[in-house]
C-alpha atoms as a PDB file:
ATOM      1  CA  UNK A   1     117.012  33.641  88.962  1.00  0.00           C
ATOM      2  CA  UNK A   2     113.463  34.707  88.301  1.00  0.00           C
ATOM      3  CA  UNK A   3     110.878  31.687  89.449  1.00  0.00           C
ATOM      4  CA  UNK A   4     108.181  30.970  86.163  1.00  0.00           C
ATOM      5  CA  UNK A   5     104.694  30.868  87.899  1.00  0.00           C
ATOM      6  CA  UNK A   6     102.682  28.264  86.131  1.00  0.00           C
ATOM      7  CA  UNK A   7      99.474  29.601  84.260  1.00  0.00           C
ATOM      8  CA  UNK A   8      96.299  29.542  86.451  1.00  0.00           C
ATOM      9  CA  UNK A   9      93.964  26.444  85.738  1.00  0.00           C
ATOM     10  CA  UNK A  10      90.849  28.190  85.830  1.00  0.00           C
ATOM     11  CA  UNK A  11      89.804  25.809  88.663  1.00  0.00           C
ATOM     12  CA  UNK A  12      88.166  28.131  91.996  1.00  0.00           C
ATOM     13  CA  UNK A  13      90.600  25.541  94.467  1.00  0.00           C
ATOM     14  CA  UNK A  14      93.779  27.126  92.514  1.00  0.00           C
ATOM     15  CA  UNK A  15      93.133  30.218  93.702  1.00  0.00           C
ATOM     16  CA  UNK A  16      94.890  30.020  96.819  1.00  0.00           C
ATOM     17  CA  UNK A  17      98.063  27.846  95.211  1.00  0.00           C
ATOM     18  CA  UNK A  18      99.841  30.850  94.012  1.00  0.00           C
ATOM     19  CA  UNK A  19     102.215  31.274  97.502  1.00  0.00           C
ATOM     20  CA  UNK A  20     105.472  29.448  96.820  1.00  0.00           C
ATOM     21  CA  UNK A  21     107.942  28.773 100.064  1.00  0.00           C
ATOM     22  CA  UNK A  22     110.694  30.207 100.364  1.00  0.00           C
ATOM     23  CA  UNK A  23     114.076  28.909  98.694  1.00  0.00           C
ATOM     24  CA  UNK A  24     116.270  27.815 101.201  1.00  0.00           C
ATOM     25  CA  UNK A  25     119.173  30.062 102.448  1.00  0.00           C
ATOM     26  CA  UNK A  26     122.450  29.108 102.286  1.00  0.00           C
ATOM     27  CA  UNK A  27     124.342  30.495 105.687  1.00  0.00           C
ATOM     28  CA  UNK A  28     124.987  29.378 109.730  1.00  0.00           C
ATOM     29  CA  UNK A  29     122.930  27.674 111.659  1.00  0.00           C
ATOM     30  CA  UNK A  30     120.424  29.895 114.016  1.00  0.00           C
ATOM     31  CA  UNK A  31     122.455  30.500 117.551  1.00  0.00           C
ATOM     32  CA  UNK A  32     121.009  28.120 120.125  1.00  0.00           C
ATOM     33  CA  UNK A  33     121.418  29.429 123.912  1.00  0.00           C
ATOM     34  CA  UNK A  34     122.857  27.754 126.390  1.00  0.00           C
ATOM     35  CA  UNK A  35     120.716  27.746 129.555  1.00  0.00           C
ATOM     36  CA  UNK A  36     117.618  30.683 130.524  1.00  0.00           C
ATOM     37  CA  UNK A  37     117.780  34.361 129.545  1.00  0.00           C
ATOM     38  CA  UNK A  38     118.642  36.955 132.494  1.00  0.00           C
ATOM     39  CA  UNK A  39     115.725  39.647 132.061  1.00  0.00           C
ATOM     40  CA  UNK A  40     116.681  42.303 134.774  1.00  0.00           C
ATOM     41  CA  UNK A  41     113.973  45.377 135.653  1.00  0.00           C
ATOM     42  CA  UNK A  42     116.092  48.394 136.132  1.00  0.00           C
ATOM     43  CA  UNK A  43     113.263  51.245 135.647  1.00  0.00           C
ATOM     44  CA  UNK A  44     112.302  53.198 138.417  1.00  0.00           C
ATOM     45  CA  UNK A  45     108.977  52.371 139.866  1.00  0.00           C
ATOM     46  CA  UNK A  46     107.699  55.911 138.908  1.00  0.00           C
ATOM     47  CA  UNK A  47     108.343  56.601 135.646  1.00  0.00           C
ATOM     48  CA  UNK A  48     108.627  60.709 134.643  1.00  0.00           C
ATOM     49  CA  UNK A  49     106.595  61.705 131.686  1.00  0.00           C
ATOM     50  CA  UNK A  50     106.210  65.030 130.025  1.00  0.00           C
ATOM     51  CA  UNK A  51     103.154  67.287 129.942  1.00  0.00           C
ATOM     52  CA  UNK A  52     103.528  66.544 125.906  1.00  0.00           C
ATOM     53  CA  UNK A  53     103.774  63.346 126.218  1.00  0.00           C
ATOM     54  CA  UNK A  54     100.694  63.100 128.484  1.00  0.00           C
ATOM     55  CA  UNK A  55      98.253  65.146 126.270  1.00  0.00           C
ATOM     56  CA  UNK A  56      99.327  62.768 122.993  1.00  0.00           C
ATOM     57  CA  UNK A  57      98.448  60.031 125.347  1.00  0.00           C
ATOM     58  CA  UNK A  58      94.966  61.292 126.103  1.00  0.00           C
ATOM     59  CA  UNK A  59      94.290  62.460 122.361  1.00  0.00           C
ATOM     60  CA  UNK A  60      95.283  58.922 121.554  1.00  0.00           C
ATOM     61  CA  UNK A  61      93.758  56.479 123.808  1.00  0.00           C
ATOM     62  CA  UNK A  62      90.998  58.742 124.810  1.00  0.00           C
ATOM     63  CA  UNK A  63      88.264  56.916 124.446  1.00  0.00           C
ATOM     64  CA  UNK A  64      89.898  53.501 125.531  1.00  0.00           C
ATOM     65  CA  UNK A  65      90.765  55.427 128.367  1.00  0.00           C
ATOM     66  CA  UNK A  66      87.620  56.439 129.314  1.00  0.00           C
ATOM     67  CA  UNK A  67      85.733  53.127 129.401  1.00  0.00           C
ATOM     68  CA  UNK A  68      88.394  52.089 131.352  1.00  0.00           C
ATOM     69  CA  UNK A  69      88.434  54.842 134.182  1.00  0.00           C
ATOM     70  CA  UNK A  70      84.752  56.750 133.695  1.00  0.00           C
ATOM     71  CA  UNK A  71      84.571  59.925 131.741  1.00  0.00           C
ATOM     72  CA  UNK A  72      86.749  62.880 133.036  1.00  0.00           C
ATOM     73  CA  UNK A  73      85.981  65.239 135.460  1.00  0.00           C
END
């Protein structure tokens, strides 16, 4: 079912009444958790990246990178 938006009033405060909430959703409840969330690290402490990967890096973040660190060498 299409919503009818009323017509605007002309009035400069009714230009920001035009967002509407959401209609509520019929369905189950959101899943509560029982207790914390296990977060376990299992990357190695070096992680391997490609020479690829490294120059798309540097074109990227370039300049971020080099206020960061001092220009390059």
């Amino acid at each position: 079912m299409r919503r009818v938006l009323p017509e605007w009033s002309g009035d400069p405060e009714d230009l920001y009444d035009y967002a509407y909430p959401p209609a509520p959703r019929a369905g189950r409840s959101p899943l509560h958790l029982e207790g914390a969330i296990t977060v376990t690290d299992d990357w190695p402490e070096i992680v391997p990246i490609t020479d690829a990967e490294l120059r798309v890096m540097e074109g990227h973040f370039g300049e971020e990178l080099d206020e960061l660190f001092g220009p390059r060498a």
